[in-house]
N, C-alpha and C. Protein backbone atom coordinates (compact mmCIF):
# COMPACT_ATOMS: atom_id res chain seq x y z
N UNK A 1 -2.16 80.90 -63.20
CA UNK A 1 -2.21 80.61 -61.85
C UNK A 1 -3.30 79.58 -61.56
N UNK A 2 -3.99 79.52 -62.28
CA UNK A 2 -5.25 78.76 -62.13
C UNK A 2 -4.99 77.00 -62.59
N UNK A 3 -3.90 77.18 -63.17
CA UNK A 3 -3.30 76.03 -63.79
C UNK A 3 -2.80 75.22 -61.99
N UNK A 4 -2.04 75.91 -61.72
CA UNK A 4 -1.09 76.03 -60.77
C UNK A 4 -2.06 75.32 -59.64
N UNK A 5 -3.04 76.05 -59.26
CA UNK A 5 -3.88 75.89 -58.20
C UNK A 5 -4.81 74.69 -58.64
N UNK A 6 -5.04 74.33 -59.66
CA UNK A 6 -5.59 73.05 -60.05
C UNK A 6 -4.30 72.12 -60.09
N UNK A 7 -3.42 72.22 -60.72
CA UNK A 7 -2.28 71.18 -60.33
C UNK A 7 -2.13 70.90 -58.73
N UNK A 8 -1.83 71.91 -58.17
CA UNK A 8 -1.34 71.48 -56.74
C UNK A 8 -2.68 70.89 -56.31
N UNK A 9 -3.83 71.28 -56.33
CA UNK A 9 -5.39 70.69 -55.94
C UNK A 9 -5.29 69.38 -56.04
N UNK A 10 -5.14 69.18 -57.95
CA UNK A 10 -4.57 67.39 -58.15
C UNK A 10 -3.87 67.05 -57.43
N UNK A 11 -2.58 67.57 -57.45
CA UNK A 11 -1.47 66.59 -56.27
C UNK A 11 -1.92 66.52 -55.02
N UNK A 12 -2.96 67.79 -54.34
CA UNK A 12 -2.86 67.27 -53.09
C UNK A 12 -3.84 66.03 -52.89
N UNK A 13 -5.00 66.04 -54.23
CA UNK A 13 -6.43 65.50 -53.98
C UNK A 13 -5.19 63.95 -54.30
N UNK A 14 -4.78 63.58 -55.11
CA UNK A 14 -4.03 62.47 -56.01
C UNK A 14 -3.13 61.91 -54.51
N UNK A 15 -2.09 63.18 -53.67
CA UNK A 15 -2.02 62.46 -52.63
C UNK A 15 -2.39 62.33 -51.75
N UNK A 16 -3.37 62.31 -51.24
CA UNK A 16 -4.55 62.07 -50.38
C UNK A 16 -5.09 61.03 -50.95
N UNK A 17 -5.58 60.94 -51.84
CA UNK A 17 -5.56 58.91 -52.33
C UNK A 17 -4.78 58.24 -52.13
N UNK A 18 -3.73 58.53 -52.39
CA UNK A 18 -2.53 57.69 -52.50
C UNK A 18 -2.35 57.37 -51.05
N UNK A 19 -2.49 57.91 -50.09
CA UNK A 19 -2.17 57.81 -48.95
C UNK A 19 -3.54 57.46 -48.10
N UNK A 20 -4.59 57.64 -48.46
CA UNK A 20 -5.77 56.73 -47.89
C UNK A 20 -5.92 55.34 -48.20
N UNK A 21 -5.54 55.12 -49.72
CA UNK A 21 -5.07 54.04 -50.49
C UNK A 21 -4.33 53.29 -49.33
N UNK A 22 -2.71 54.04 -49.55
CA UNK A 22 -1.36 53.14 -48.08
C UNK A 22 -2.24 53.00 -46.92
N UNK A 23 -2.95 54.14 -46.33
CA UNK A 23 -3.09 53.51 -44.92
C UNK A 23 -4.51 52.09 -44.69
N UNK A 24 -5.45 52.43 -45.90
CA UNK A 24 -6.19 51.05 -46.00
C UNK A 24 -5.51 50.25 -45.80
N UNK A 25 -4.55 50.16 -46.98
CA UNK A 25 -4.21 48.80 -46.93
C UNK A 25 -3.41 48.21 -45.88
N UNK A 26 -2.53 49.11 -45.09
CA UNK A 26 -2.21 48.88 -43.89
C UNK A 26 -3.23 48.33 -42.91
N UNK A 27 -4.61 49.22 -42.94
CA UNK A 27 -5.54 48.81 -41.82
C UNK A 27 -6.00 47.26 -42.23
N UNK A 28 -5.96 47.01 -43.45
CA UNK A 28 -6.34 45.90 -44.16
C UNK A 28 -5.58 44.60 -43.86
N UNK A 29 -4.39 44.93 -43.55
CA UNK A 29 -2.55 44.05 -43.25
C UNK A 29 -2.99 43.86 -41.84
N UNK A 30 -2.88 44.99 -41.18
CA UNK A 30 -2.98 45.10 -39.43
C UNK A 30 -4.51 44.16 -39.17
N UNK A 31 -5.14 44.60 -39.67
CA UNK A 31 -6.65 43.55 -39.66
C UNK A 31 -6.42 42.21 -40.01
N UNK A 32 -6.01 41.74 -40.60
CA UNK A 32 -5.41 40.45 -41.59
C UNK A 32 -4.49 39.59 -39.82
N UNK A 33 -3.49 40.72 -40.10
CA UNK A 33 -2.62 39.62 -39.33
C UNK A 33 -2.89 40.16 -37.58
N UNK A 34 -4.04 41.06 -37.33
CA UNK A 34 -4.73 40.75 -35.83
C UNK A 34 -5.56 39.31 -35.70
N UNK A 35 -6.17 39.12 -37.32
CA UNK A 35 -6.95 37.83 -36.96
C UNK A 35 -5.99 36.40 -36.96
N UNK A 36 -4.93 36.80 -37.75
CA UNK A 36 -4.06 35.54 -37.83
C UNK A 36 -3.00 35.24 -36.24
N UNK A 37 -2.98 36.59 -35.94
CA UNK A 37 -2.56 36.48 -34.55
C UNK A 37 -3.80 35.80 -33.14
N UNK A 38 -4.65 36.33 -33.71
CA UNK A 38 -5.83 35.80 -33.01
C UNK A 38 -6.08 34.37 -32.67
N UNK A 39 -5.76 33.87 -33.98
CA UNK A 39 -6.00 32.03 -34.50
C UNK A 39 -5.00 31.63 -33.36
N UNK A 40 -3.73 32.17 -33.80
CA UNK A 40 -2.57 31.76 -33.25
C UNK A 40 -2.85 31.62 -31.80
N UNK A 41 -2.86 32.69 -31.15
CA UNK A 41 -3.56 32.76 -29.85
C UNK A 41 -4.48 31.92 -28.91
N UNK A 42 -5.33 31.53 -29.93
CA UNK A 42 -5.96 30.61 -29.88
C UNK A 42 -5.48 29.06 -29.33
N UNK A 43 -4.56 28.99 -30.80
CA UNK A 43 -4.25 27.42 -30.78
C UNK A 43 -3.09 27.67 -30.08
N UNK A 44 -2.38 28.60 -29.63
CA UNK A 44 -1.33 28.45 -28.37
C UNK A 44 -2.23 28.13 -27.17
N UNK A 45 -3.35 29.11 -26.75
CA UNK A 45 -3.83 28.50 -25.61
C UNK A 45 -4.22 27.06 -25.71
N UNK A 46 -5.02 26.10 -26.70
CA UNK A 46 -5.20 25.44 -26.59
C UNK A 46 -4.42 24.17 -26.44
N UNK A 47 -2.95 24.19 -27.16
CA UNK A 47 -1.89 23.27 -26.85
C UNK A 47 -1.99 23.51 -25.71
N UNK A 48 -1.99 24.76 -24.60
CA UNK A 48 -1.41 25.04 -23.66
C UNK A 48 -2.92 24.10 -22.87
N UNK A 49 -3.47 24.31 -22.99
CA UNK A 49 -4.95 23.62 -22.44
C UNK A 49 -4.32 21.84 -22.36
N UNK A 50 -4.08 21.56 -23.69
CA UNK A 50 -4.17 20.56 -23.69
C UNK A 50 -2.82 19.25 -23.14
N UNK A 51 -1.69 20.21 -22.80
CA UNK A 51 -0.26 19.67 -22.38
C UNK A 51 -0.73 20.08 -20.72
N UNK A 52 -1.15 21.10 -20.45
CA UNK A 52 -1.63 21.21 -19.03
C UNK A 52 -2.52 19.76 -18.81
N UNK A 53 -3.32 19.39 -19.55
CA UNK A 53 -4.57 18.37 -19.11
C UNK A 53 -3.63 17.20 -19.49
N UNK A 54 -3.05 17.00 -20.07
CA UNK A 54 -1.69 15.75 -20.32
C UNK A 54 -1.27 15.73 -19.23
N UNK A 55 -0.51 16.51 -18.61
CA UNK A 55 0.53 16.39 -17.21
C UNK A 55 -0.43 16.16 -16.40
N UNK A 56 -1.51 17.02 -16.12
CA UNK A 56 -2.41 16.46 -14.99
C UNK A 56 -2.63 15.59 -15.10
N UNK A 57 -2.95 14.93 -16.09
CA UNK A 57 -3.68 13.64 -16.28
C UNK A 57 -2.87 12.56 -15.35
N UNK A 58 -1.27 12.84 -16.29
CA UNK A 58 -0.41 11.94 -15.91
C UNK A 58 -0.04 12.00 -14.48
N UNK A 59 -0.23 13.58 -13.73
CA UNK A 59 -0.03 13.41 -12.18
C UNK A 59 -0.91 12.55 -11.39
N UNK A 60 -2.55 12.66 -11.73
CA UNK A 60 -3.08 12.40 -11.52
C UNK A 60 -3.18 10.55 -11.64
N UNK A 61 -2.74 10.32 -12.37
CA UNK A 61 -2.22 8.71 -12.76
C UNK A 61 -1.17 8.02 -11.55
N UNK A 62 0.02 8.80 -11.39
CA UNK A 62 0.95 8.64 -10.85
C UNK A 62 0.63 8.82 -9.32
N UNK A 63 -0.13 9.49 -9.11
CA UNK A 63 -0.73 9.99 -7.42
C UNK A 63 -1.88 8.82 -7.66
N UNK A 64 -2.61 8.56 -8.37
CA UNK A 64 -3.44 7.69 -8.11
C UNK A 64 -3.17 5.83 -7.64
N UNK A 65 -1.56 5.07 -8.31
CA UNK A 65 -0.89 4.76 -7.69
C UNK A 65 -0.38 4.94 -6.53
N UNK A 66 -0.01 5.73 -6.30
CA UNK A 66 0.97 6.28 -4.97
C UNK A 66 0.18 5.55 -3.85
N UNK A 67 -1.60 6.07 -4.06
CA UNK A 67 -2.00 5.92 -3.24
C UNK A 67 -2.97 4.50 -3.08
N UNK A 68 -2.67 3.54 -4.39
CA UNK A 68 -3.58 2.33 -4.65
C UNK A 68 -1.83 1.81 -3.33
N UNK A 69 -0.81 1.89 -3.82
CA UNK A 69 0.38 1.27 -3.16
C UNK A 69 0.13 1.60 -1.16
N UNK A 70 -0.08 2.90 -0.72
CA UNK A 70 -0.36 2.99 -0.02
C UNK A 70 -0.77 2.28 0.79
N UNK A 71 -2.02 2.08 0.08
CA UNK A 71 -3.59 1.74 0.85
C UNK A 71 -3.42 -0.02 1.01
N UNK A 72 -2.56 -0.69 0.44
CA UNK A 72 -2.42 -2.31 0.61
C UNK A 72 -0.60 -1.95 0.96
N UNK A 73 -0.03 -1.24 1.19
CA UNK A 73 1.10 -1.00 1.96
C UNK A 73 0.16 -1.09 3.69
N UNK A 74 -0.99 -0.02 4.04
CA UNK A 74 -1.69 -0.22 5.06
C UNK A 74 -2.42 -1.21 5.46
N UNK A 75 -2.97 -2.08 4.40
CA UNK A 75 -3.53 -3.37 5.14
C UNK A 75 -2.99 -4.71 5.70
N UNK A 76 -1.71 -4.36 4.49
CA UNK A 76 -0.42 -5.10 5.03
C UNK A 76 -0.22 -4.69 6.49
N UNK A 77 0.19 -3.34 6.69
CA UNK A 77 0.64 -2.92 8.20
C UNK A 77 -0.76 -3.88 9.07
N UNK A 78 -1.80 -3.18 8.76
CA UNK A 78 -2.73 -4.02 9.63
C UNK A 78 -3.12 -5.30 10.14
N UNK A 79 -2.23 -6.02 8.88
CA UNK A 79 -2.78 -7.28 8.95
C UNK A 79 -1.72 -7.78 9.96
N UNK A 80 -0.36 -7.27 9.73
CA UNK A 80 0.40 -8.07 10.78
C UNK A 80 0.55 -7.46 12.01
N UNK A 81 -0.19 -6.00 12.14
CA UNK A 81 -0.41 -5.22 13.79
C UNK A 81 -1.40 -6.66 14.16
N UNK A 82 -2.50 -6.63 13.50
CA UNK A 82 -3.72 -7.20 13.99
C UNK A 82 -3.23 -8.81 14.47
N UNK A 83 -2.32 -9.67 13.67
CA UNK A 83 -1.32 -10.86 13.91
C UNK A 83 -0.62 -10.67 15.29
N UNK A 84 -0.07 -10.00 15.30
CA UNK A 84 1.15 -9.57 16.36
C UNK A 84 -0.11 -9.08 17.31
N UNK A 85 -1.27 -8.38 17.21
CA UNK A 85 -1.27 -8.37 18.96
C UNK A 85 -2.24 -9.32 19.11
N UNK A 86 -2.60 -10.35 17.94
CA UNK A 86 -3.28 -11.84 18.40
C UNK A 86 -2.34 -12.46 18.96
N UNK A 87 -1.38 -12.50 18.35
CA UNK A 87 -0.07 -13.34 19.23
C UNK A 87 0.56 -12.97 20.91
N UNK A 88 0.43 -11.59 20.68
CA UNK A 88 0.87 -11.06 21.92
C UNK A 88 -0.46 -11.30 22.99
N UNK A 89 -1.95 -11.23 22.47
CA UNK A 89 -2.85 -11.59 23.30
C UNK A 89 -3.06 -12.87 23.54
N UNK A 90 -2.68 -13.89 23.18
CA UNK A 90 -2.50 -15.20 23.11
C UNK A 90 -1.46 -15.70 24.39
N UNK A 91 -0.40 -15.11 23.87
CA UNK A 91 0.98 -15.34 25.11
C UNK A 91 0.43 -14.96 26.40
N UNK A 92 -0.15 -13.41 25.99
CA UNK A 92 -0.57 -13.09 27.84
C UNK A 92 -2.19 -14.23 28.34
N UNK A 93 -2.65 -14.53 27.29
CA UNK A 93 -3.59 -15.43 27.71
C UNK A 93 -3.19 -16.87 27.76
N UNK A 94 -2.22 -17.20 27.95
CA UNK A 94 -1.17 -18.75 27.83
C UNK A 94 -1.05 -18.27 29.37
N UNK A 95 0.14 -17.32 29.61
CA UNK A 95 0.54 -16.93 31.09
C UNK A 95 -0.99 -16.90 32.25
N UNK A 96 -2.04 -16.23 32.06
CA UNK A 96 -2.64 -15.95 32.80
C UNK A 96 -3.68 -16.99 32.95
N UNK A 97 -4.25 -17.42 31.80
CA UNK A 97 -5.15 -18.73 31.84
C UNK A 97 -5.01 -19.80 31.53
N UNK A 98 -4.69 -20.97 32.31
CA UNK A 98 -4.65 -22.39 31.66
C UNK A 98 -5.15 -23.23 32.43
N UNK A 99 -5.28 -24.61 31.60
CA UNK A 99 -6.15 -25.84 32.21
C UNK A 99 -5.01 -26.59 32.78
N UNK A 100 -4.62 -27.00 33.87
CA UNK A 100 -3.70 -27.76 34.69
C UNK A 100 -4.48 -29.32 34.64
N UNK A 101 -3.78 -30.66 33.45
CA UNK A 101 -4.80 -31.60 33.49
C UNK A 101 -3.50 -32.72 34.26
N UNK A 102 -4.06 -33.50 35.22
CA UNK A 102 -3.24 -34.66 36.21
C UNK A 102 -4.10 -35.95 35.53
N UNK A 103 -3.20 -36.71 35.41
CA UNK A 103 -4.19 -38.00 35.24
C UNK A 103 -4.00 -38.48 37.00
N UNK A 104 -5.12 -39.60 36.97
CA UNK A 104 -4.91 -39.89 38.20
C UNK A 104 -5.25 -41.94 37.73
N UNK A 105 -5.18 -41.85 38.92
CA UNK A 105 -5.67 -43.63 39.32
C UNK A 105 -6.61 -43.90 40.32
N UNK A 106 -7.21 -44.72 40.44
CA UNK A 106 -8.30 -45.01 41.58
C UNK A 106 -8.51 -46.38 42.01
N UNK A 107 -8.36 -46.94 42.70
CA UNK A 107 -8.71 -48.36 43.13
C UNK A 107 -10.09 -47.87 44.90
N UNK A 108 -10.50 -49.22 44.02
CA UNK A 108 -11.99 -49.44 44.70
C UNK A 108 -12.54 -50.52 45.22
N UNK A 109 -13.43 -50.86 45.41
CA UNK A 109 -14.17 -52.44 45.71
C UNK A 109 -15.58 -51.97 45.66
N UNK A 110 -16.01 -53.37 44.86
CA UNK A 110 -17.62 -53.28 44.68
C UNK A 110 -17.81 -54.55 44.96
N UNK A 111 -19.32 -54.70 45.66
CA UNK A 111 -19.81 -55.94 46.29
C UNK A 111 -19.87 -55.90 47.42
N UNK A 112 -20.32 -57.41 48.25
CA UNK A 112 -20.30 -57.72 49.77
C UNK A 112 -19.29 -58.83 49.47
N UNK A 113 -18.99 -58.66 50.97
CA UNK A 113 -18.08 -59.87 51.90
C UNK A 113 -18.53 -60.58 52.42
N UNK A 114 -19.29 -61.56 51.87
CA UNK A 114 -19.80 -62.81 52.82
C UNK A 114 -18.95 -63.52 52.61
N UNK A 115 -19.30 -64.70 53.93
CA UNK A 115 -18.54 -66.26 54.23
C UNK A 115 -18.57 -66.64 53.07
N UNK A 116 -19.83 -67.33 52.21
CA UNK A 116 -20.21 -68.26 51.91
C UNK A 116 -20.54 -67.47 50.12
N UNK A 117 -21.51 -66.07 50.15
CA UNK A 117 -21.45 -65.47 48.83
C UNK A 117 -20.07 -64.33 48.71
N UNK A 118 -19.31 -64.76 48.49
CA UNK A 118 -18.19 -63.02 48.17
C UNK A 118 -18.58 -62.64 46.23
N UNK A 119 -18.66 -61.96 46.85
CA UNK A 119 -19.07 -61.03 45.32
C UNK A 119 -18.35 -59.24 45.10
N UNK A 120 -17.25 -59.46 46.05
CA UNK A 120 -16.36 -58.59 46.42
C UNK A 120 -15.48 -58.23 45.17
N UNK A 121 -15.29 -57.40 44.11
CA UNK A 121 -14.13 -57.28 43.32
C UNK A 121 -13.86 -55.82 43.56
N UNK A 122 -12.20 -55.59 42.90
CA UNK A 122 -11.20 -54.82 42.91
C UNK A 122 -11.27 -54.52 41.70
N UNK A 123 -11.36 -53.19 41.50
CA UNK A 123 -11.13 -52.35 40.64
C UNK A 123 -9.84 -51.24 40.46
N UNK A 124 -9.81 -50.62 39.04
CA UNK A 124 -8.84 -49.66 39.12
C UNK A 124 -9.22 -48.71 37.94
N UNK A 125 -9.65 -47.72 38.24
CA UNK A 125 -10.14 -46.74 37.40
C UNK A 125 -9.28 -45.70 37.16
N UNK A 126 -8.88 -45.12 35.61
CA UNK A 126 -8.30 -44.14 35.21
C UNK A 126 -8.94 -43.30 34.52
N UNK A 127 -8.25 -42.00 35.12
CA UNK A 127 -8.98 -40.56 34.24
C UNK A 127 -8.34 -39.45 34.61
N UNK A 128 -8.54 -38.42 34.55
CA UNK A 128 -7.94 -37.50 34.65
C UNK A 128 -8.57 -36.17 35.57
N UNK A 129 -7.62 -35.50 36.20
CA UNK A 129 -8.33 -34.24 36.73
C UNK A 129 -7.97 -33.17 36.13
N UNK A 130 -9.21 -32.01 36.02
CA UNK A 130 -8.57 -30.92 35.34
C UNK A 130 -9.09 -29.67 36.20
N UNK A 131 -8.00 -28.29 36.13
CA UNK A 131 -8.95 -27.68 37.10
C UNK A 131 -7.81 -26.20 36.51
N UNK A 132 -8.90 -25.18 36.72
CA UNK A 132 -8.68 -23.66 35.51
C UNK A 132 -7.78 -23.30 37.03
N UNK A 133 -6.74 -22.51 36.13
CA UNK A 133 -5.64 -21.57 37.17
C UNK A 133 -5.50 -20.18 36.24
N UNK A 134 -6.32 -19.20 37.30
CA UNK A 134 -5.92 -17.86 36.30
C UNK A 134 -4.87 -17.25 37.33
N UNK A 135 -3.58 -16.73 36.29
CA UNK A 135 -2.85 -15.78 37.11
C UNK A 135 -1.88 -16.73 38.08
N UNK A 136 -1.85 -18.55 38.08
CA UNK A 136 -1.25 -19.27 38.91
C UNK A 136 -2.07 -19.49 40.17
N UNK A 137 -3.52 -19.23 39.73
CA UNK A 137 -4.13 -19.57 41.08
C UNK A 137 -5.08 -20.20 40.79
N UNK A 138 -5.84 -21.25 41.30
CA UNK A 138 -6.59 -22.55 41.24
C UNK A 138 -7.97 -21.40 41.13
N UNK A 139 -9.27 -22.02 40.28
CA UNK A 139 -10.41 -21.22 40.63
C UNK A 139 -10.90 -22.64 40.12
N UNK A 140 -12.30 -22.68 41.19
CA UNK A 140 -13.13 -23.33 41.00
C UNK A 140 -12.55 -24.69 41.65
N UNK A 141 -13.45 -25.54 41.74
CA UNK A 141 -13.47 -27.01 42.24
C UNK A 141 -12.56 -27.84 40.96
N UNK A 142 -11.85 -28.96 41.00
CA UNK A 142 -10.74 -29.69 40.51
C UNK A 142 -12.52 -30.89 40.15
N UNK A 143 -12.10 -31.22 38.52
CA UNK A 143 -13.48 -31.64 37.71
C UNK A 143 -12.45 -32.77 37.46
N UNK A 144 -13.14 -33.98 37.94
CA UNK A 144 -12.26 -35.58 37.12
C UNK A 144 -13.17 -35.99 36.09
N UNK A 145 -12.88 -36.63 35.69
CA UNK A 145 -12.79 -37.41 34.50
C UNK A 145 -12.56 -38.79 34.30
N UNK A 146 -13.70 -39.41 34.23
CA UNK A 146 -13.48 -41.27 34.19
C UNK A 146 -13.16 -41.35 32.89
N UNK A 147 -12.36 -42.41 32.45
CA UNK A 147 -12.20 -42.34 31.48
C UNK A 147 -12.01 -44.29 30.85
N UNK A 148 -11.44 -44.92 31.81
CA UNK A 148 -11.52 -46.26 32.09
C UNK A 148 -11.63 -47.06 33.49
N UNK A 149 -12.09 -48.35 33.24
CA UNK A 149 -12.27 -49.22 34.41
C UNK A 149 -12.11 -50.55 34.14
N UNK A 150 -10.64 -50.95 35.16
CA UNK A 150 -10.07 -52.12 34.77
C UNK A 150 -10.33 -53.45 35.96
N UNK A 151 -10.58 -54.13 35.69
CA UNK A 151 -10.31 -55.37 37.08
C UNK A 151 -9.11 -55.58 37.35
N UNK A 152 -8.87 -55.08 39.10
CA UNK A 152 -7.66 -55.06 39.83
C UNK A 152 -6.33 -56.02 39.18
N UNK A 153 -6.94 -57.31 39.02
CA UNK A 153 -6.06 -58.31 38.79
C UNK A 153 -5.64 -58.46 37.76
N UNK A 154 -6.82 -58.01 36.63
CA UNK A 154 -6.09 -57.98 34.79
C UNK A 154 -5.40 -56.72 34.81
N UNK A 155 -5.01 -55.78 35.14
CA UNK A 155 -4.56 -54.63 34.88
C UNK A 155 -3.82 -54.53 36.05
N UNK A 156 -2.05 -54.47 35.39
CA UNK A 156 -0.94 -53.78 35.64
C UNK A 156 -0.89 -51.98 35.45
N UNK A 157 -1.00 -51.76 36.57
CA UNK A 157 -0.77 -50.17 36.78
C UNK A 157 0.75 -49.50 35.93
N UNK A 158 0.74 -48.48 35.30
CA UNK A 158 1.50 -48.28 34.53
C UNK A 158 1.36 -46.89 34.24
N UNK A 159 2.76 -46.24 34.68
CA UNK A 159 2.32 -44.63 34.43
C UNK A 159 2.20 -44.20 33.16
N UNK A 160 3.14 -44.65 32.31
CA UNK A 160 3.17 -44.49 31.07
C UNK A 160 2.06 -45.16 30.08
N UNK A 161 1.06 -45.93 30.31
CA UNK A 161 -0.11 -46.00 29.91
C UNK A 161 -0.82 -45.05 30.05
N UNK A 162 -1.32 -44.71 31.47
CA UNK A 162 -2.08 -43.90 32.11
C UNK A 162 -2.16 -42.60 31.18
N UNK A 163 -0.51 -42.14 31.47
CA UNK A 163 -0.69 -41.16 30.46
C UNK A 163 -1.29 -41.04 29.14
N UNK A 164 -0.95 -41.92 28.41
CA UNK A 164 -0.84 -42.04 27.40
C UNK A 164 -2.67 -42.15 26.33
N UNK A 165 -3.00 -42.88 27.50
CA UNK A 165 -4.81 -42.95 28.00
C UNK A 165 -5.09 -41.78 27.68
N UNK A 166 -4.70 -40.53 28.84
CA UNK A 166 -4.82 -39.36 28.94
C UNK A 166 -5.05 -38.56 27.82
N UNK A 167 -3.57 -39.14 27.52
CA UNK A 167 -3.43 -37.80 26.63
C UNK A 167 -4.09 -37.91 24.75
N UNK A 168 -4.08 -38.86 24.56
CA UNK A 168 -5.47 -39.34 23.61
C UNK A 168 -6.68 -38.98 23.62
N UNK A 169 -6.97 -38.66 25.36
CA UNK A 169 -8.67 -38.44 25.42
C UNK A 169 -8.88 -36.90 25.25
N UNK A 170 -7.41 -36.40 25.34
CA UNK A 170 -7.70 -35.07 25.62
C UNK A 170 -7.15 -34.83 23.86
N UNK A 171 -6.46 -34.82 23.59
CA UNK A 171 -6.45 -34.92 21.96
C UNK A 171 -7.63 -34.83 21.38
N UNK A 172 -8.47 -36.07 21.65
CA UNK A 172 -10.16 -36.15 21.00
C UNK A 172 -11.16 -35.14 21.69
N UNK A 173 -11.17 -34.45 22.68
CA UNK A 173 -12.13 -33.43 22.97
C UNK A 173 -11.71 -32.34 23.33
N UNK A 174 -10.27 -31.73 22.98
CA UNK A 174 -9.74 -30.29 22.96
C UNK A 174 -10.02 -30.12 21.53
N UNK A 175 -10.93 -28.62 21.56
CA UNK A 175 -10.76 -27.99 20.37
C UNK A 175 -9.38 -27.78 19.43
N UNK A 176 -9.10 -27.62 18.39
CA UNK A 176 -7.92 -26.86 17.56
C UNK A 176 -6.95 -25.77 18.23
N UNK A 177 -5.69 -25.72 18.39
CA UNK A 177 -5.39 -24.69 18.94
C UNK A 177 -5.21 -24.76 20.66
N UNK A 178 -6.21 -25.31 21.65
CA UNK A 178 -6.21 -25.43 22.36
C UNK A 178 -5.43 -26.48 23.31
N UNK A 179 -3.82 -26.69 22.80
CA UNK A 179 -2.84 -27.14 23.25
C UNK A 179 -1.75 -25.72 23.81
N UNK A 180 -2.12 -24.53 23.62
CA UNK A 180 -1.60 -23.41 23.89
C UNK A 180 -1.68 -23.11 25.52
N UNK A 181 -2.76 -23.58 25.81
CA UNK A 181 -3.37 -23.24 27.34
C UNK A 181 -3.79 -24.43 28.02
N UNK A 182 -3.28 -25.83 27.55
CA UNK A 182 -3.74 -26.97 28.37
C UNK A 182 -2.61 -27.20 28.83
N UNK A 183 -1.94 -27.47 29.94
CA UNK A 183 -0.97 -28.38 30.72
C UNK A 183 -1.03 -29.68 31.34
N UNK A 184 -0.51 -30.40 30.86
CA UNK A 184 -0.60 -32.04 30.92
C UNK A 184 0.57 -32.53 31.89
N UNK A 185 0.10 -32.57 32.90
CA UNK A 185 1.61 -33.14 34.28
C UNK A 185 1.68 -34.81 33.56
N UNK A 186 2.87 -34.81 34.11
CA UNK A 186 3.31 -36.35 33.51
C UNK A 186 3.03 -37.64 34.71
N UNK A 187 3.09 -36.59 36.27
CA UNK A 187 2.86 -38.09 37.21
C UNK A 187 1.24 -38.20 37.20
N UNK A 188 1.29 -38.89 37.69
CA UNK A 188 -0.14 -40.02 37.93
C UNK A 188 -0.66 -40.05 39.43
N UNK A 189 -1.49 -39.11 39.71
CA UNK A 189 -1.70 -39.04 41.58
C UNK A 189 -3.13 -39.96 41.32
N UNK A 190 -2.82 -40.38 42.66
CA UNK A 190 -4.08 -41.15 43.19
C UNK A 190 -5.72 -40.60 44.13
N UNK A 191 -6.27 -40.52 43.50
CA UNK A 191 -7.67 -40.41 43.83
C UNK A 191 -7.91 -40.58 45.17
């Protein structure tokens, strides 16, 4: 019996190794492939890190356009709001303010009338009048403008000179632009 009870002792002591043995090496396997799962884990999050920071990147690229297009889509808008209500402030400042310019003519006499000294001559002076109308209404005093002086007798009166006088002088001392708001009558009144 003693045989017996040492045999079964062996088998149980023999499987009880055997089976601390299996489950090591299991804990050994399970340990093994927790760390290989671990790695894995790892480098999944990090693709995942790194395809996340890709797409952002690239949203971030694509929105960053969006809004370079935008922003000169808006200065564009501005530039031709800011055009358009120069133009539109221009027109209402054409309608409401302008220079009304007349040429005119003038005949004169300078000297005395004596018997014996005449020293009497005839003149004819051209120039122009100009005078501000806001709204179609005259403001201020009507401002002439000499511009020539002819002797009566050498100089043929001529409207189409006159003008033409005129409109040269005003050519040479209107600023740029400032044909928008000048009005130039074509007759020729007399002084």
């Amino acid at each position: 019996m003693e045989i017996i009870i040492a045999s079964i002792s062996s088998t149980l002591v023999l499987t009880t190794l055997v089976w601390i043995i299996f489950f090591k090496n299991i804990q050994t396997k399970l340990t093994h492939d927790k760390e290989k799962l671990s790695i894995e884990l790892a480098n999944v999050k990090s693709n995942i890190d790194y395809e996340v920071n890709k797409k952002l990147e690239e949203k971030v690229s694509v929105l960053n356009e969006q809004i370079l297009e935008l922003k000169n889509k808006c200065i564009v808008i501005e530039r031709e709001s800011f055009d358009r209500g120069k133009k539109d402030a221009s027109v209402e400042f054409e309608k409401d303010y302008f220079v009304n310019i007349t040429p005119y003519k003038e005949y004169f006499e300078e000297g005395n009338d004596f018997v014996i000294f005449n020293t009497k001559r005839k003149f004819t002076e051209v120039g122009f009048k100009r005078q501000l109308f806001v709204k179609g209404i005259p403001v201020f005093e009507p401002v002439y403008t000499f511009l020539e002086r002819h002797d009566f007798n050498d100089f043929k009166v001529n409207e189409e000179a006159i003008n033409r006088v005129v409109n040269n002088a005003i050519k040479a001392i209107a600023p740029p632009g400032a044909n928008t708001f000048i009005k130039v009558a074509e007759n020729v009144i007399e002084k």
